[in-house]
Protein backbone atom coordinates (compact mmCIF):
# COMPACT_ATOMS: atom_id res chain seq x y z
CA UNK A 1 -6.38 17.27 -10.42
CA UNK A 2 -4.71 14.42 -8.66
CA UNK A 3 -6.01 11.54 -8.23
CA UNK A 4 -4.61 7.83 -6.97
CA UNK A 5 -6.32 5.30 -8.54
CA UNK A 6 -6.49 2.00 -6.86
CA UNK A 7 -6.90 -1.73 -8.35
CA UNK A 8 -5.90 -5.45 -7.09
CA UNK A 9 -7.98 -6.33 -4.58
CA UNK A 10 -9.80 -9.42 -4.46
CA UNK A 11 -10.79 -12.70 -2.12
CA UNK A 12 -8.05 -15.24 -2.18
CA UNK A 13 -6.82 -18.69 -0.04
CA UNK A 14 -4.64 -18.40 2.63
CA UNK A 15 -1.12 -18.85 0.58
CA UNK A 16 -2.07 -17.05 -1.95
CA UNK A 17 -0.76 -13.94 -3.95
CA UNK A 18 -2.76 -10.85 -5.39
CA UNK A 19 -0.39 -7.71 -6.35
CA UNK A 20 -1.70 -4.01 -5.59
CA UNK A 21 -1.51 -1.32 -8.39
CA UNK A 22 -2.02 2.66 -7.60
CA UNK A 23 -1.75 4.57 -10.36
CA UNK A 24 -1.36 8.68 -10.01
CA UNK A 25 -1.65 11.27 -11.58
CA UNK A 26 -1.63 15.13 -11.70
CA UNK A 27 2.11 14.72 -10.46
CA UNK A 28 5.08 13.11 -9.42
CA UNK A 29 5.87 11.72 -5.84
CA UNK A 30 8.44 11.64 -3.55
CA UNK A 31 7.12 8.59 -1.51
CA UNK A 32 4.32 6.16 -2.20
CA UNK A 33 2.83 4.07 0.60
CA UNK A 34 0.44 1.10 1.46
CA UNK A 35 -1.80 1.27 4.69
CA UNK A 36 -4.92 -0.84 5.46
CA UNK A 37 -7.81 -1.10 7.31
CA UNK A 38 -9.08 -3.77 9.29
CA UNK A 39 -12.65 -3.82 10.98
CA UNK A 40 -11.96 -2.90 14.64
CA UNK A 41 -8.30 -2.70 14.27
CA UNK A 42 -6.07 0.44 14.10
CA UNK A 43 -5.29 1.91 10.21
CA UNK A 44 -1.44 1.14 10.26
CA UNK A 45 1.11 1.77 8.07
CA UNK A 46 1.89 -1.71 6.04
CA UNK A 47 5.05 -0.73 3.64
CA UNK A 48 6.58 2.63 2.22
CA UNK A 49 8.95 3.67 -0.70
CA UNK A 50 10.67 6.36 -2.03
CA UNK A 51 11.86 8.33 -4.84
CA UNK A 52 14.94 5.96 -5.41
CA UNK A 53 13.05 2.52 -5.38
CA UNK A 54 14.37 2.36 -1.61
CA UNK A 55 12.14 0.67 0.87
CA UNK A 56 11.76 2.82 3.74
CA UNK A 57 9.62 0.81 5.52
CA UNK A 58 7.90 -2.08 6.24
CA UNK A 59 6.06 -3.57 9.02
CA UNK A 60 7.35 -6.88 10.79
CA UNK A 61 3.69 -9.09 10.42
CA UNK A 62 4.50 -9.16 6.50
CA UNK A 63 8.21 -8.98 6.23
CA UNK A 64 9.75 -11.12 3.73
CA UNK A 65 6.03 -11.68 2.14
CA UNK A 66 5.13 -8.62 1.15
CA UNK A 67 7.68 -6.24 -1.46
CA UNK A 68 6.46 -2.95 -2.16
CA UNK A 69 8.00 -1.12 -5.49
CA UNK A 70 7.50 1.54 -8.26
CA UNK A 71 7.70 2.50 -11.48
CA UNK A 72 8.46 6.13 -11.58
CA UNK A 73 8.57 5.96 -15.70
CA UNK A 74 4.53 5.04 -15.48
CA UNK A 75 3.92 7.14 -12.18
CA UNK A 76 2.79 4.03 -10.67
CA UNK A 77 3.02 2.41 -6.75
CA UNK A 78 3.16 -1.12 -6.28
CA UNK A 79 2.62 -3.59 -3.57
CA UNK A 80 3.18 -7.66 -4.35
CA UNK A 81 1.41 -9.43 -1.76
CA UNK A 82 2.97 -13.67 -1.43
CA UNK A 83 1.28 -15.92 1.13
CA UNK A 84 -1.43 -14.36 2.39
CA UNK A 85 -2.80 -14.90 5.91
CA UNK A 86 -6.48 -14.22 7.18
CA UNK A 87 -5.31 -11.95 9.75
CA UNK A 88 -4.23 -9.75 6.34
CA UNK A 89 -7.78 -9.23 5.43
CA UNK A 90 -8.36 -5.43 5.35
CA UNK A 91 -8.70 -2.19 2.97
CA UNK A 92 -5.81 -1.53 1.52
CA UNK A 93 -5.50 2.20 0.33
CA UNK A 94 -2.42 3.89 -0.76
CA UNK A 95 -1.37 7.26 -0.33
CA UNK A 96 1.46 9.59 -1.76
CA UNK A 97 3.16 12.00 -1.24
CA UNK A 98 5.85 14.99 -1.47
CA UNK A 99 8.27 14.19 1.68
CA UNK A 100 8.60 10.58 3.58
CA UNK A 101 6.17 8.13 4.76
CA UNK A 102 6.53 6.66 7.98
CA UNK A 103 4.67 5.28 10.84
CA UNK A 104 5.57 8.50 13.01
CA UNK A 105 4.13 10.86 11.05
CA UNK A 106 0.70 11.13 11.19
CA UNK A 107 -1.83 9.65 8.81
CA UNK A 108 -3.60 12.49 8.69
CA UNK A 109 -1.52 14.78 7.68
CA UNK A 110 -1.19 12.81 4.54
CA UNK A 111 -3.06 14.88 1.70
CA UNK A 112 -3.70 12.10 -1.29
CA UNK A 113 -5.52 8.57 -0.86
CA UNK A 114 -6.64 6.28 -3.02
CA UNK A 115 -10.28 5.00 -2.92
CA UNK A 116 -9.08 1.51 -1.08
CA UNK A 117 -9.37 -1.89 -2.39
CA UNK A 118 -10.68 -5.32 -0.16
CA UNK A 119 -8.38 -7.76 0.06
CA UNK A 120 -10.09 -11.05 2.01
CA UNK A 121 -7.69 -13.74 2.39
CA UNK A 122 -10.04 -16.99 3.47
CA UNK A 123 -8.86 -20.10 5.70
């Protein structure tokens, strides 16, 4: 069975940092990516990586803050999150998957989720 297990989330200050964790299993992954959630606002695709430790994307509003990473050793997706801004308040949820992640390819069509985590980044 595979499952992507999600933890990190919390309610921080503007400024401040909280790091992601996804943790599969049931396989290996080509690609590992970060989307979120926010109410009335689009699901869009934050940061993706793959099989190399190559960042293949990453989406301009948290460029240079945000650094997403792996550890293929513990099967494990990663997303460090530095200076957080209110307008990053959302569900996070990561994904995986066998081929690349990116913002062209439908969401959908991505097969394994994890259960999403809050992240609420206060004034």
């Amino acid at each position: 069975q595979v499952q992507l297990v999600e933890s990190g989330g919390g309610l921080v200050q503007a400024g401040g940092s909280l790091r992601l964790s996804c943790a599969a299993s049931g396989r290996t992954f080509m690609s590992y990516g970060w989307f979120r959630q926010a109410p009335g606002k689009e699901r869009e695709l934050v940061a993706a990586i793959g099989w190399n430790d190559r960042t293949t994307y990453i989406t301009d509003s948290v460029k240079g803050r945000f650094t997403i990473s792996r550890d293929n050793a513990k099967n494990m997706g990663y997303l460090q999150m530095n200076d957080l801004k209110p307008e990053d308040t959302a569900i996070y949820y990561c994904t995986a998957d066998s081929a690349l992640i990116h913002p062209l390819r439908p969401a959908h069509e991505l097969r394994y989720w994890g259960q999403g985590t809050q992240v609420t980044v206060s004034s």
